[in-house]
Structures are given as structure tokens and as C-alpha cells.
Protein backbone atom coordinates (compact mmCIF):
# COMPACT_ATOMS: atom_id res chain seq x y z
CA UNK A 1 0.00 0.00 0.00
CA UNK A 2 1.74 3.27 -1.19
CA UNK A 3 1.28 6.41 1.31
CA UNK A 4 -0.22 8.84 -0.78
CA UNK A 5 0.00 12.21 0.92
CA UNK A 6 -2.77 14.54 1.95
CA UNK A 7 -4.12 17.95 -0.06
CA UNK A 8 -2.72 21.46 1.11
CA UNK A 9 -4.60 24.04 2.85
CA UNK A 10 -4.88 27.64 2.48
CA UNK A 11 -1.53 28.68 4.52
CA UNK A 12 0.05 25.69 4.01
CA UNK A 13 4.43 25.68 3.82
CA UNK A 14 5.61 24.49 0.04
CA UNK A 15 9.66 24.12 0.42
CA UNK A 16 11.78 24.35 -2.71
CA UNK A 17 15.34 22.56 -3.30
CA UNK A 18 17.31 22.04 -5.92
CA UNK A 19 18.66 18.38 -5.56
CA UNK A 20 20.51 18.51 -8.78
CA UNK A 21 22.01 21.63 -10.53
CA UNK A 22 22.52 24.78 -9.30
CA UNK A 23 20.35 27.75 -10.04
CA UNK A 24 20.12 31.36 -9.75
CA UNK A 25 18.87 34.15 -7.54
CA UNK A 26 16.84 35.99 -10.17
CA UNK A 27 15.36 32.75 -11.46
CA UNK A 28 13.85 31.51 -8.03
CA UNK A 29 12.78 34.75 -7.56
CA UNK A 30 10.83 34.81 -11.23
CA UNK A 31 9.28 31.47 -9.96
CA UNK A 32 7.86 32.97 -6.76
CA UNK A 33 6.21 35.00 -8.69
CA UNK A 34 3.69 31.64 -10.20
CA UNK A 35 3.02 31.13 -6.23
CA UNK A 36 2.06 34.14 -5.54
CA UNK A 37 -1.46 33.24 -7.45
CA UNK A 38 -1.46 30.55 -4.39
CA UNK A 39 -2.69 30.75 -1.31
CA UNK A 40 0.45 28.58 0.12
CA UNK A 41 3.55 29.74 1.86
CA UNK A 42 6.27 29.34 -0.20
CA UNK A 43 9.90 28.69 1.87
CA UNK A 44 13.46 27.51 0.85
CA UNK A 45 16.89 27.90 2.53
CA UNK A 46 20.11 29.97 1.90
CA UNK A 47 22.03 26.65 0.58
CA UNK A 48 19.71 26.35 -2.51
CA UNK A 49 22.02 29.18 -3.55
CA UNK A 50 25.23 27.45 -3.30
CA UNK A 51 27.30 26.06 -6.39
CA UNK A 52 29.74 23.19 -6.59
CA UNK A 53 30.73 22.48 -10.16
CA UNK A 54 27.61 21.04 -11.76
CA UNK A 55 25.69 20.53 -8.45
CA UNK A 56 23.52 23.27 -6.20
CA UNK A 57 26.09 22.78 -3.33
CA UNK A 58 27.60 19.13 -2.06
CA UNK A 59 25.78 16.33 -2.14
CA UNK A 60 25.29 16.13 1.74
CA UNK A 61 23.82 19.97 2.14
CA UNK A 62 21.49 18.86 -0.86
CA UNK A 63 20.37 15.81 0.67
CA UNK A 64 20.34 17.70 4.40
CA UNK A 65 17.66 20.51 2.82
CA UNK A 66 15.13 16.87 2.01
CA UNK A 67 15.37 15.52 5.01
CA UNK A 68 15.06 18.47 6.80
CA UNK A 69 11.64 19.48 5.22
CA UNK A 70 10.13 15.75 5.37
CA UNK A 71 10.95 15.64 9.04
CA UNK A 72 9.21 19.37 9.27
CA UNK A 73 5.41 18.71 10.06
CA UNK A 74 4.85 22.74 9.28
CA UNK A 75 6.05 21.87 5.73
CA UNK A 76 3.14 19.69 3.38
CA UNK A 77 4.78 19.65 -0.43
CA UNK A 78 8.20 19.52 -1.28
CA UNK A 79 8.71 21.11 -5.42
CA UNK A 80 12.24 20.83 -7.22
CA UNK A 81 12.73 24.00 -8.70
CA UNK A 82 15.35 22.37 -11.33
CA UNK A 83 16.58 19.32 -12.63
CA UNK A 84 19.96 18.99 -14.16
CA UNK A 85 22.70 16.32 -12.61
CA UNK A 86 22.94 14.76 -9.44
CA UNK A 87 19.75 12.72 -8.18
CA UNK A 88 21.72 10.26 -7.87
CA UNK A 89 24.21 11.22 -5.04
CA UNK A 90 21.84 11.86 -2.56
CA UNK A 91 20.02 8.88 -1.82
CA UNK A 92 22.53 7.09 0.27
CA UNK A 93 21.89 10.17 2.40
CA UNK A 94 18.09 10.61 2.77
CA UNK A 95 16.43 9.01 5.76
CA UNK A 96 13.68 7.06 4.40
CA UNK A 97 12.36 6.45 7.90
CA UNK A 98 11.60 10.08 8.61
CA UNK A 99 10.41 9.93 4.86
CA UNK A 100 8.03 7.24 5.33
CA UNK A 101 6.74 8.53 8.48
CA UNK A 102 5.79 12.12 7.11
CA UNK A 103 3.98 11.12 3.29
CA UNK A 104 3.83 15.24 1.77
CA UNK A 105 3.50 15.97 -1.91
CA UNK A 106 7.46 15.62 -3.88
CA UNK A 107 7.13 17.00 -7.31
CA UNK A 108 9.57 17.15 -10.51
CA UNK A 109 11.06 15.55 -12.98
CA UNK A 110 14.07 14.64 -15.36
CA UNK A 111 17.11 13.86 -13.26
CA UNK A 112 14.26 13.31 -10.33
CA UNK A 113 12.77 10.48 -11.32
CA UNK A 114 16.00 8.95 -9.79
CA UNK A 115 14.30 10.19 -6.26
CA UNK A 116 11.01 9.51 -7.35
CA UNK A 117 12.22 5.98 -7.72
CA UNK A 118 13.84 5.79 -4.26
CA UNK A 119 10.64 7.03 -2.63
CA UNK A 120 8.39 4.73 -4.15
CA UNK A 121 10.41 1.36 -3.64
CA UNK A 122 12.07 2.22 -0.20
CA UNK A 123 10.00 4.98 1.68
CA UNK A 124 6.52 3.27 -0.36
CA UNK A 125 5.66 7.21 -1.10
CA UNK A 126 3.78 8.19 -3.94
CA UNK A 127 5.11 10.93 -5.99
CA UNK A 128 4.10 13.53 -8.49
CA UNK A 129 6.24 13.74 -12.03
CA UNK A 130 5.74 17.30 -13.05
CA UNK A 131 7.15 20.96 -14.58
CA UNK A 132 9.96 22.44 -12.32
CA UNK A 133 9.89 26.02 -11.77
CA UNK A 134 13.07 27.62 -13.91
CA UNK A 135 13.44 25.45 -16.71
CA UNK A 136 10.26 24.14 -16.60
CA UNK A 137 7.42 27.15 -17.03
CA UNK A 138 8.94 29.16 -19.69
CA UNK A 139 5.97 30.58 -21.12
CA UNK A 140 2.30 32.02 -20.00
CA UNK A 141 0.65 28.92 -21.71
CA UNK A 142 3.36 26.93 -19.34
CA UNK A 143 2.49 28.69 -16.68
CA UNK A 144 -0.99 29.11 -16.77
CA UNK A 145 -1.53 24.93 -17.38
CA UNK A 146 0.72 24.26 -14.31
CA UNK A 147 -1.21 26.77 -11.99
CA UNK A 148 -4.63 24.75 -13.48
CA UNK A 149 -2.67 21.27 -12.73
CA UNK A 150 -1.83 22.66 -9.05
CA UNK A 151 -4.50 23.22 -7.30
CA UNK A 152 -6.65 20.55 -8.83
CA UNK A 153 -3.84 18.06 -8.15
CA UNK A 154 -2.92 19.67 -4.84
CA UNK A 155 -5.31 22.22 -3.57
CA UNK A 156 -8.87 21.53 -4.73
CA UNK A 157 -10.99 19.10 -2.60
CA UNK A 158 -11.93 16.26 -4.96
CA UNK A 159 -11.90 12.64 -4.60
CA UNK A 160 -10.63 11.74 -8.42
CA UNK A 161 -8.92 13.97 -10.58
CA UNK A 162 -8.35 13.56 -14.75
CA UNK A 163 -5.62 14.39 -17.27
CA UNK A 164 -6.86 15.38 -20.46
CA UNK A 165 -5.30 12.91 -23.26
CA UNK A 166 -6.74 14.80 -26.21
CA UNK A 167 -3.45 14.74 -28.65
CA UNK A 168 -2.19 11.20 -27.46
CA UNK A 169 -2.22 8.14 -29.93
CA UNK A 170 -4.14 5.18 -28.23
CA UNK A 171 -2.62 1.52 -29.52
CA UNK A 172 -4.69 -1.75 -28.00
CA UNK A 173 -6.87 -1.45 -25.00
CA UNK A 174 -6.69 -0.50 -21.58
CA UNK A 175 -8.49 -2.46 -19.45
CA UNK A 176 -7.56 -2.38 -16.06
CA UNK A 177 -6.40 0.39 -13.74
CA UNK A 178 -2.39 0.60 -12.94
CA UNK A 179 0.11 2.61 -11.00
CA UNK A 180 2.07 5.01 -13.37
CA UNK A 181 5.92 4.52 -12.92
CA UNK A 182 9.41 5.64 -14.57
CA UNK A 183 10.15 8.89 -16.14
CA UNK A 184 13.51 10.06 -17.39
CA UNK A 185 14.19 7.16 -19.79
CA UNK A 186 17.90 7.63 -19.19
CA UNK A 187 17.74 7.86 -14.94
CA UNK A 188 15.62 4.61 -15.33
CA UNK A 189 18.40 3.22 -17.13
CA UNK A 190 20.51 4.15 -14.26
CA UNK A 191 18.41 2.70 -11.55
CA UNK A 192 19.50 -1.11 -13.47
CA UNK A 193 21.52 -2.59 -10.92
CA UNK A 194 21.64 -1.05 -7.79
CA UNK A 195 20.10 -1.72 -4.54
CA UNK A 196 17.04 -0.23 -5.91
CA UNK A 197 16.08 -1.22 -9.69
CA UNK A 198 12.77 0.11 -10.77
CA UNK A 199 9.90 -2.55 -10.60
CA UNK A 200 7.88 -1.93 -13.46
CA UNK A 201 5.66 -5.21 -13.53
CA UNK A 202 2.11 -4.90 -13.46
CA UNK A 203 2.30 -0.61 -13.82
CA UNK A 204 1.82 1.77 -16.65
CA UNK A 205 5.80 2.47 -17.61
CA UNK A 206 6.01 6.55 -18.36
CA UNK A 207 9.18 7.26 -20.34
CA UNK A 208 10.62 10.80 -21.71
CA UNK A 209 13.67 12.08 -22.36
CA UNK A 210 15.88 15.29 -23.89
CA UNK A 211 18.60 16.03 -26.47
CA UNK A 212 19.24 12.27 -26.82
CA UNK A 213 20.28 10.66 -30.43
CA UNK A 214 17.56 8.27 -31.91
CA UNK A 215 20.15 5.85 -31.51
CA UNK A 216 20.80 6.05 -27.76
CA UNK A 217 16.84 5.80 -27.42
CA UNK A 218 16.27 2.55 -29.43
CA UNK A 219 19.85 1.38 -27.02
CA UNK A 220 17.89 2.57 -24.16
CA UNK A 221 14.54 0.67 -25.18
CA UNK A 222 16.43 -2.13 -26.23
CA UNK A 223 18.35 -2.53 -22.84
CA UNK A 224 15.20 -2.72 -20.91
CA UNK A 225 13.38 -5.27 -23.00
CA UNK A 226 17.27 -7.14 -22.91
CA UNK A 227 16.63 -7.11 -19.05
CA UNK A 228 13.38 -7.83 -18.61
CA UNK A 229 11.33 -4.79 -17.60
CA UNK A 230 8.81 -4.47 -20.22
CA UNK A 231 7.61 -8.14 -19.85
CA UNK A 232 4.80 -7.56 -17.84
CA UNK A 233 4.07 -3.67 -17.65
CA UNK A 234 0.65 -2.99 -17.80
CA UNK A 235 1.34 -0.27 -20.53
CA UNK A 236 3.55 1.81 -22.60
CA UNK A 237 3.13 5.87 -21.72
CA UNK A 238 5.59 7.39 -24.68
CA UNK A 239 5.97 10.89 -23.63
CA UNK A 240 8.21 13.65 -25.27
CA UNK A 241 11.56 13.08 -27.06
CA UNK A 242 11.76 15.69 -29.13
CA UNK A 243 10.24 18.86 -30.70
CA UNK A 244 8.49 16.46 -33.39
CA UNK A 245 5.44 14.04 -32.12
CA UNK A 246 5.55 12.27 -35.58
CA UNK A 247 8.95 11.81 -35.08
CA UNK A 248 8.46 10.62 -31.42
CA UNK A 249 6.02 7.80 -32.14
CA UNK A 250 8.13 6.89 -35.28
CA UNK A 251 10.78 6.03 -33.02
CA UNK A 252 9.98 4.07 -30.14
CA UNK A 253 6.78 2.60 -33.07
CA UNK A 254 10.09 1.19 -34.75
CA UNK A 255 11.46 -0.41 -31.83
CA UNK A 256 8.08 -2.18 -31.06
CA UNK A 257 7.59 -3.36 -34.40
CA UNK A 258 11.28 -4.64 -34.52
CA UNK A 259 11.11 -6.04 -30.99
CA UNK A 260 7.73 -7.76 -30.50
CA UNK A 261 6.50 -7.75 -34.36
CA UNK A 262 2.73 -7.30 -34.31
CA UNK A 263 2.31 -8.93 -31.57
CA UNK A 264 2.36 -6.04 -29.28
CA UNK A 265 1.78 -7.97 -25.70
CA UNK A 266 0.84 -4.14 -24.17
CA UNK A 267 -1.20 -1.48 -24.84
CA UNK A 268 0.47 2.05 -25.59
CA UNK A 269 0.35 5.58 -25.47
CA UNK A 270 2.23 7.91 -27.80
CA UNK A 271 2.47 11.49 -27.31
CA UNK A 272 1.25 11.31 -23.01
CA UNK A 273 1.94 14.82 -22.31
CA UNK A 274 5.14 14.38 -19.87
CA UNK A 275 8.05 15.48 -20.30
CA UNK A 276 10.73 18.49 -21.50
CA UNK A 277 7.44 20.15 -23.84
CA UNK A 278 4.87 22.70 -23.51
CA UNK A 279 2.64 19.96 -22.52
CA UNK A 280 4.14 18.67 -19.64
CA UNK A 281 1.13 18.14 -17.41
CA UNK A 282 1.55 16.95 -13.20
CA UNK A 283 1.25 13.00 -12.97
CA UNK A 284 0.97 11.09 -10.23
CA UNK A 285 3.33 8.36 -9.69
CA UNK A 286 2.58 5.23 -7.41
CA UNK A 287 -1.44 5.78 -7.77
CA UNK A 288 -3.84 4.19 -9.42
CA UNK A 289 -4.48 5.72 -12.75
CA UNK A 290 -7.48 3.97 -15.25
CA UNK A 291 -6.87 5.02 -18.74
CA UNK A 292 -10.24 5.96 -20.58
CA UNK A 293 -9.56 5.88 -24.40
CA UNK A 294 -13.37 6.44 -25.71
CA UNK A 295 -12.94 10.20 -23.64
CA UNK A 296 -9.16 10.44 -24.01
CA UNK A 297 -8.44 10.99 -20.45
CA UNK A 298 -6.55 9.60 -17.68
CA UNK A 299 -8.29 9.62 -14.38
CA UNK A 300 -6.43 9.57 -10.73
């Protein structure tokens, strides 16, 4: 049974951190400015400043800044602002008691789905895989579709909550409700042989990635049919690769056909709006999610 955490209140603390690169004064002050249309209390510490080659400050002070807001009751949602390099240092430092103990909403994405991966398998916390504040809400349209996602995800009192699937590319049928997990196609690469692979059997598998060849995709793919993780997902969520959906879907639809011929033994989803694009919509990880493909939606 996953601990999913509880809605926020009017009032209610929202920490930011930057677990992987560093990030600048002027930019976490631009993304203040999207909570300010909140009614939340937005905090974050002096170290999210800091800089240590590619990292926002050592691994340790990093790691110190999660642990420190999980174990604060005060604090109910914990929001990357950033993604960048680095994940993957930190979770030989997080307590995952004090984690486990205090379930509050962690959202981002890219190099987090590294901790998004920890959380689930060792602290059994469901997770949200979603826009980070500086390099992910770039626009007004950006902007305006995360503030919608927010408080419907987060804020608004309601017992189910849907994802529009409008533009997405349905392929065989989805019958039974699943847990979405994955992410970052490469950091799920990375979790392959450590203490804590990703367990993708019997859950939806959401991959996306960013300024990766074609080639080191289908290697990517390839590797994880090679080891046995897409032999009994429950589906295939194809998010963004590039600027080009056609050219998306032509991609992994090449590595299917290649793989499995037509004998497709899961149902899939091309162009799930997750990932580095405009469309890059707050997910839930961990939770039951029931795919609807007559109204193109995915319901939580």
C-alpha cells in the first residue's frame, strides 16, 4: 500500500530545493512570482544558492535541505525548482524512515525520477512527475496549465482527478487500472543494478527524455526489453523526445515493431503529455491511474 500524501490548505508551507544543478537568484525569484497566485507559503533555505561544479552545493547539504523538510510537520509539499545532474548522489543520504513517516506531496522531474524511484520502492511514497519552476514554465501557456494542474492536483478538494489525453495516440486497449511509474528514460536506465532497480511489472511504464540521439533511445529501449522490464508492464506511456510528435512515435513505433513484431503484448500511449514540452502536465506516480480511451483521459 503506497502512502499517498494529503491535499494542502490555504496557509500551508511548500519548500523548494534544488537536488541537482545549481540555479540562480533571479530565477527563483521569477518562480515565486507563479506562487504568488497561491494561497500557500512558499519557503526555501540559503544553501539552494550554493554552487559546486555542476551541483547546487555538495551532495550532503542537498540531501540535508530533504530531510530536513520531510521531518518538518509545518512543511506539506516539497517542489524541485530544477533538474539537471545529481539525483543520484543523494540517496545514500536521505532518511527514508523520517520519509516514510511524514507522506507530503514531492514533485519534478528529469534527473528526479532517480528520487522519485527511491521514494516509491524504499519509503513506499507516492510521488508527483511534473514541470519544475526555472526550466520548466517558460511561457504564460506553461504557466498558466501548471497553476490549473496545481490546485486541482494539490489544492482543490476532490476525490478523483483527470488528465486530459486529447493529442495522445491510443494503440490496444486499456483495461484495467495501474500505478504510473518511470520517467527520465535515461535515470531509469541508471536505476538497473543497484540496490534499488525500478519494478515496473504490473504498472503503466512513463518514459521521456531530452537532447538524446535516436540511436541512444532505441539502445535505451532495447536494454530494458534485454533485461526484462517491459515483460509484464501494464502499458507503454511514450511521452516527449523531441520537438516532433511524428517523429516521437516513429521512433519508439520502430522499436516495437522490430522487438515484438505485431504482436504487441501491451497497450500504448504515444504522445502522453510528460516530459521536456509545452505539454508537460503533473502526474501522479505510485497511484492508481485507469486510462479511458473512448474520452481520451486519464483519471487519478
Amino acid at each position: 500500500m503506497k502512502n499517498y500524501p494529503p491535499k494542502l490548505c490555504a496557509g500551508d508551507k511548500v519548500a523548494l530545493i534544488a537536488p541537482g544543478g545549481p540555479i540562480l537568484r533571479k530565477d527563483l525569484l521569477a518562480a515565486l512570482r507563479i506562487f504568488r497566485k497561491l494561497p500557500l507559503e512558499v519557503v526555501y533555505q540559503p544553501e539552494i544558492f550554493l554552487r559546486e561544479k555542476w551541483f547546487a552545493g555538495s551532495a550532503k547539504v542537498r540531501a540535508q535541505q530533504i530531510n530536513r523538510y520531510f521531518a518538518d510537520k509545518a512543511v506539506k509539499a516539497i517542489i524541485a525548482v530544477r533538474g539537471g545532474y545529481g539525483c543520484q548522489h543523494l540517496t545514500p543520504l536521505l532518511n527514508a524512515s523520517i520519509i516514510s513517516k511524514h507522506p507530503k506531496i514531492f514533485l519534478g522531474f528529469s534527473d528526479c525520477t532517480y528520487l522519485h524511484n527511491y521514494f516509491l520502492q524504499k519509503c513506499r511514497l507516492a510521488t508527483f512527475h511534473g514541470p519544475h519552476f526555472i526550466d520548466g514554465l517558460t511561457s504564460d501557456r506553461k504557466r498558466k496549465i501548471f497553476l490549473r494542474d496545481f490546485r486541482k492536483m494539490f489544492v482543490e478538494a476532490k476525490e478523483s482527478v483527470s488528465i486530459s489525453l486529447k493529442h495522445s495516440h491510443f494503440v490496444g486497449n486499456f483495461r484495467m487500472p495501474a500505478p504510473i511509474v518511470g520517467g527520465n528514460l535515461t535515470l531509469i536506465i541508471q536505476t538497473i543494478g543497484t540496490k534499488l532497480p525500478i519494478v515496473t511489472s504490473g504498472s503503466f511504464l512513463l518514459i521521456e527524455d531530452v537532447n538524446e540521439a535516436p540511436y541512444r533511445i532505441d539502445r535505451m529501449l532495447t536494454h530494458l526489453y534485454d533485461v526484462g522490464l517491459l515483460s509484464n508492464i501494464a502499458g507503454l506511456l511514450v511521452g516527449n523526445f523531441s520537438k516532433s510528435r511524428k517523429k516521437d512515435e516513429s521512433l519508439v513505433s520502430q522499436f516495437i515493431s522490430r522487438t515484438f513484431g505485431k504482436k504487441i503484448p501491451f497497450p500504448i500511449i504515444f504522445n502522453f503529455p510528460s516530459g521536456h514540452c509545452r505539454d508537460n502536465r503533473i502526474v501522479p506516480l505510485g497511484a492508481a491511474c485507469a486510462i479511458d480511451v473512448e474520452n481520451k483521459t486519464a483519471l487519478f
